[in-house]
C-alpha atoms as a PDB file:
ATOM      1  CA  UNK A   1     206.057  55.165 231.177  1.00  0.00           C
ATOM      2  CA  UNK A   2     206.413  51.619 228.877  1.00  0.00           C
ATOM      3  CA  UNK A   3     206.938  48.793 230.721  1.00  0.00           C
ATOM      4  CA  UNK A   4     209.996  47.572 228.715  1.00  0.00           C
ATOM      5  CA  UNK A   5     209.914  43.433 230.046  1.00  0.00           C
ATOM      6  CA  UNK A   6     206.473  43.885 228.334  1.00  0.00           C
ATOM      7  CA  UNK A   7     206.339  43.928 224.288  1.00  0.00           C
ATOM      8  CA  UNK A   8     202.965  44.704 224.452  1.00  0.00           C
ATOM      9  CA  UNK A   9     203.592  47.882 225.870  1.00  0.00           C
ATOM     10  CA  UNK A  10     206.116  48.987 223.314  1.00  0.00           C
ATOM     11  CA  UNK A  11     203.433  48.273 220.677  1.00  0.00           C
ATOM     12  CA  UNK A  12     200.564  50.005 219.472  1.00  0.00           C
ATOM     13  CA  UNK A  13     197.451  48.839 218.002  1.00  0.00           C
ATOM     14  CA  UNK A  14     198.527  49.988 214.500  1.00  0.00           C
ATOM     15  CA  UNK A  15     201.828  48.016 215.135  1.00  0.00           C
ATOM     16  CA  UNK A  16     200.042  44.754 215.865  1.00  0.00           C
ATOM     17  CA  UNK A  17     198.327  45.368 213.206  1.00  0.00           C
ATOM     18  CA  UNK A  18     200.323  44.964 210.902  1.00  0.00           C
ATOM     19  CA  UNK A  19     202.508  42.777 212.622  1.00  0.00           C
ATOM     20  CA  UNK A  20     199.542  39.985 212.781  1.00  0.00           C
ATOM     21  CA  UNK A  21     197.378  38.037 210.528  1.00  0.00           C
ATOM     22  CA  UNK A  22     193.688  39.765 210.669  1.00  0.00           C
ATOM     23  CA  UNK A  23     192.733  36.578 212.223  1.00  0.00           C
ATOM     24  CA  UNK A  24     194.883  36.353 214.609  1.00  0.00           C
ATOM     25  CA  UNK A  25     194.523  39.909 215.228  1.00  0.00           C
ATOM     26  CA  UNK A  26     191.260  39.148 215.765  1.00  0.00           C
ATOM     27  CA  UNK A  27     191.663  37.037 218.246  1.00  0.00           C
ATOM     28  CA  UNK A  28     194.629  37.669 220.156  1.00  0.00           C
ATOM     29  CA  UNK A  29     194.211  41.547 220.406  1.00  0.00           C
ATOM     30  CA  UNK A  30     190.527  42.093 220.664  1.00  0.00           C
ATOM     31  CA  UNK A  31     189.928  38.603 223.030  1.00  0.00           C
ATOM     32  CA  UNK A  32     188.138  36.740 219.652  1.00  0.00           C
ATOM     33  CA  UNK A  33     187.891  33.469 219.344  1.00  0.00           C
ATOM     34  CA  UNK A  34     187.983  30.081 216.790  1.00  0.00           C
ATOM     35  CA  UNK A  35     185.273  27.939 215.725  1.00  0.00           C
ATOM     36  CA  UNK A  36     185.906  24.715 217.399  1.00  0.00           C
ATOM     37  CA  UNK A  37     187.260  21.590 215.573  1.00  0.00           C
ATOM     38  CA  UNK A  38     188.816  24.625 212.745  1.00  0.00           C
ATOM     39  CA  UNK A  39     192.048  25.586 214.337  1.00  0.00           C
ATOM     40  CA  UNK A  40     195.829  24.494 214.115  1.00  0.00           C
ATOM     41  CA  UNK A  41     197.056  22.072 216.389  1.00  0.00           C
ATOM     42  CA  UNK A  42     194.276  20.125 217.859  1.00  0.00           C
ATOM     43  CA  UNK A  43     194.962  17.460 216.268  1.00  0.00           C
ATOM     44  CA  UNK A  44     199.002  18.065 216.406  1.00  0.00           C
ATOM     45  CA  UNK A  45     200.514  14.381 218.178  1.00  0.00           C
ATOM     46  CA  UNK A  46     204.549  15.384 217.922  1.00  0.00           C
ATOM     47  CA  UNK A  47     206.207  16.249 221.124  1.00  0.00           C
ATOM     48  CA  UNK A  48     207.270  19.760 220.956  1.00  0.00           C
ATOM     49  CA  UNK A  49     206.955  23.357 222.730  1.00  0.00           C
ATOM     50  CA  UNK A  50     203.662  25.700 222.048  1.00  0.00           C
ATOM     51  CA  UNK A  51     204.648  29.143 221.913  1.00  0.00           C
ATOM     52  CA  UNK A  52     202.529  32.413 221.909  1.00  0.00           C
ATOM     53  CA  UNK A  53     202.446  33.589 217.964  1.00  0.00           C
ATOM     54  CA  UNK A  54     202.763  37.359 218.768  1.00  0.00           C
ATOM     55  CA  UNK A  55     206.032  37.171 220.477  1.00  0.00           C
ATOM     56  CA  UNK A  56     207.252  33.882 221.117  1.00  0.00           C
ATOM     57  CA  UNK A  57     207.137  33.161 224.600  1.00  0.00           C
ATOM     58  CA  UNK A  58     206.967  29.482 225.795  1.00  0.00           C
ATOM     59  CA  UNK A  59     203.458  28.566 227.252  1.00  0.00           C
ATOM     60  CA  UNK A  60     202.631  24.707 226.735  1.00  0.00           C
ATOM     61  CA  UNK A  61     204.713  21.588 226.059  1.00  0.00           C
ATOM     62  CA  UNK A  62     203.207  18.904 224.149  1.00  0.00           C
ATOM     63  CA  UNK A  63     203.891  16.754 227.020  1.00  0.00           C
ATOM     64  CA  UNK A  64     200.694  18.534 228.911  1.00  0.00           C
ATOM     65  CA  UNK A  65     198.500  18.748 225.420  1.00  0.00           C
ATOM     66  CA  UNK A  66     195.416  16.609 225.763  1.00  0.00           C
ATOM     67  CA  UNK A  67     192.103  15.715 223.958  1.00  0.00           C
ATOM     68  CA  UNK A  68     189.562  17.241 225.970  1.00  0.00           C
ATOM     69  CA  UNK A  69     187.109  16.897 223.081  1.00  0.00           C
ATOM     70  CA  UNK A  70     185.840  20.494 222.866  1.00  0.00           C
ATOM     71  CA  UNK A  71     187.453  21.491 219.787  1.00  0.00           C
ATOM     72  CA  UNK A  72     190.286  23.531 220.700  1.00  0.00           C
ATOM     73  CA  UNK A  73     193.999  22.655 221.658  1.00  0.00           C
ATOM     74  CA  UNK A  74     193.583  21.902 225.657  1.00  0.00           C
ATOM     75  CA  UNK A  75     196.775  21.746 228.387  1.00  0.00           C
ATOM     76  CA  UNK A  76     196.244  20.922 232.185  1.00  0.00           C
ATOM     77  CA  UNK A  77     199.684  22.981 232.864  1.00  0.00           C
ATOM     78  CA  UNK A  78     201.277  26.217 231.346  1.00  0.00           C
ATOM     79  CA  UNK A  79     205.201  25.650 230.675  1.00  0.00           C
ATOM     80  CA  UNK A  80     206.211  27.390 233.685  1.00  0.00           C
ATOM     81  CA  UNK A  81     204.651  29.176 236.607  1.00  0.00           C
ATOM     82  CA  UNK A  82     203.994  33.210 235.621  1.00  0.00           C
ATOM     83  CA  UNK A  83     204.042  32.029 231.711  1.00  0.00           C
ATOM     84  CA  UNK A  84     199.729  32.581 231.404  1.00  0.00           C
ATOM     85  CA  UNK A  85     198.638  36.001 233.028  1.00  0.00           C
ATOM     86  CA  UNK A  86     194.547  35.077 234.480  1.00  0.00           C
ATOM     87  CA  UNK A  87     191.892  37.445 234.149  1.00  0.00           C
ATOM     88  CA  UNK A  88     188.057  37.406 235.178  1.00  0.00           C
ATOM     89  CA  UNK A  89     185.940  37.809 232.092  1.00  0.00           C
ATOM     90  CA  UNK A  90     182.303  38.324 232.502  1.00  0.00           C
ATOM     91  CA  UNK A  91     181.400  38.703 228.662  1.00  0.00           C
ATOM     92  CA  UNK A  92     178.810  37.088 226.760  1.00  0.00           C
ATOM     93  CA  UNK A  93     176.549  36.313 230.326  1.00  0.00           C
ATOM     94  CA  UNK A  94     179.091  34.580 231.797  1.00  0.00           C
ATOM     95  CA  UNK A  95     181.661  34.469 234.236  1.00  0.00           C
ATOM     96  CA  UNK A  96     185.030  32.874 233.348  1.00  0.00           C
ATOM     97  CA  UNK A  97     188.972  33.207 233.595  1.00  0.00           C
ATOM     98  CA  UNK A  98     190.241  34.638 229.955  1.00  0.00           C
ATOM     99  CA  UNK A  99     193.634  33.459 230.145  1.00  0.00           C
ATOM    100  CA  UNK A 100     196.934  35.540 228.419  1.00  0.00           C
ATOM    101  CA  UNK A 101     200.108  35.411 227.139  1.00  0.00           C
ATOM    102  CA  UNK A 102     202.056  36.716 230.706  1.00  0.00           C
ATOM    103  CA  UNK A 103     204.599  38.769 228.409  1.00  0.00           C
ATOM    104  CA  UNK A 104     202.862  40.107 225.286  1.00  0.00           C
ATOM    105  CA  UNK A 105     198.920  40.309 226.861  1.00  0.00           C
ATOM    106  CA  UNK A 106     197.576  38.087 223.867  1.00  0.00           C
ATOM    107  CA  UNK A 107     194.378  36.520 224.307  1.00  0.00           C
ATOM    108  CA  UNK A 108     195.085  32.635 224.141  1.00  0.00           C
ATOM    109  CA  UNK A 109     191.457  31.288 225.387  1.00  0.00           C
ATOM    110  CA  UNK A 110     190.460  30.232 228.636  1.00  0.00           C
ATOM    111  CA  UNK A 111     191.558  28.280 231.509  1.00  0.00           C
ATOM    112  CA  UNK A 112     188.179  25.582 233.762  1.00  0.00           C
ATOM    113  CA  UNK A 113     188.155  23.663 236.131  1.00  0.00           C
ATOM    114  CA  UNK A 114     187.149  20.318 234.078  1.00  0.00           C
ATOM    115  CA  UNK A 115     191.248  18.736 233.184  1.00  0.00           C
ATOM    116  CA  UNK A 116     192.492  15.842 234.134  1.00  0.00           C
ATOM    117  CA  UNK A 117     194.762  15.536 236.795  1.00  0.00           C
ATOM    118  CA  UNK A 118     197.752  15.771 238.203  1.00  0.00           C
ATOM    119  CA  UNK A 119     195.748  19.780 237.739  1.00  0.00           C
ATOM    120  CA  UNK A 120     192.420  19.352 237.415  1.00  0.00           C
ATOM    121  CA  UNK A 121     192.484  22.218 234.563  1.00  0.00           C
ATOM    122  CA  UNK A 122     191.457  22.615 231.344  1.00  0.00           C
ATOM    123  CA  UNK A 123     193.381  25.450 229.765  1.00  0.00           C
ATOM    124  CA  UNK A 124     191.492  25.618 226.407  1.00  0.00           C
ATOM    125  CA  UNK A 125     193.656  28.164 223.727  1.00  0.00           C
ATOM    126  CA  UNK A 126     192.346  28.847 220.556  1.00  0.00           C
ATOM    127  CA  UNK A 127     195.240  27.658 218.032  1.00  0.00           C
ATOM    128  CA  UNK A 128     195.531  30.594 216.083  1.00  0.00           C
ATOM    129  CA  UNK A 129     197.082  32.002 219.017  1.00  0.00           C
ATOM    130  CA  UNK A 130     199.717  29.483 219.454  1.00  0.00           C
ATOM    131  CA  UNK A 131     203.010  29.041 216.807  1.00  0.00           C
ATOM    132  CA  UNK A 132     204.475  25.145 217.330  1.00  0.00           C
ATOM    133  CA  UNK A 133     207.718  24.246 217.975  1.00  0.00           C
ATOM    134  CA  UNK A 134     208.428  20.102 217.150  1.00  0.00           C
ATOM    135  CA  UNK A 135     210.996  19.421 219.711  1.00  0.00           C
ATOM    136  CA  UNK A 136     213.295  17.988 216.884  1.00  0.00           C
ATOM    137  CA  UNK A 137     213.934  22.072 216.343  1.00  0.00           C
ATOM    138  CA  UNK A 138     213.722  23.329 219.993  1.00  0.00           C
END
């Protein structure tokens, strides 16, 4: 039985598909991934809300966006608790936690231990996955 709260599983793969760019696609449905320094929003300085681009849920404020200087858009906090789903991923010889969009399942990057406080983390998204909100239109 679907899961109605979650959109992801009301869709198919054909419907995401078509409903997505191939790169983001790509990265958001089969756990892909930018080249650094080549994504939207890293360099991105207006206040605003960062939303996930398959179905629009809130995951980052700008207010929580730092430079963390490995190429991707980094936050040391998700919007609100239960926004990012965690999830261990041992791929490519390592272990690490892939990090989600809580209501869709989208890939979004992953979260380390390396931020700044008042967390200590390092969630590091790849920007393709995000959609930007300036807070002038929130």
């Amino acid at each position: 039985m679907n899961d109605v709260s979650n959109p992801s599983a009301l869709k198919s793969d054909e419907d995401w598909r078509r409903e997505l760019t191939p790169e983001r696609y790509r990265i958001m449905r089969m756990h892909g991934t930018e080249r650094a320094f080549t994504g939207p929003w890293l360099d991105e300085k207006r206040s605003g809300l960062y939303a996930c681009a398959a179905c629009a849920a809130p995951l980052f404020t700008s207010d929580a966006k730092y430079e963390s200087g490995s190429g991707w858009p980094s936050f040391f906090r998700p919007v609100a608790p239960g926004s990012i789903a965690e999830h261990e991923d041992r791929s490519h010889f390592m272990r690490r936690v892939e990090i989600r969009c809580a209501r869709c399942d989208s890939h979004l990057g992953h979260v380390f231990p390396d931020g700044p406080r008042p967390t200590g983390l390092r969630y590091c998204t790849n920007g393709t996955a995000l959609d930007f909100r300036p807070a002038e239109e929130t």
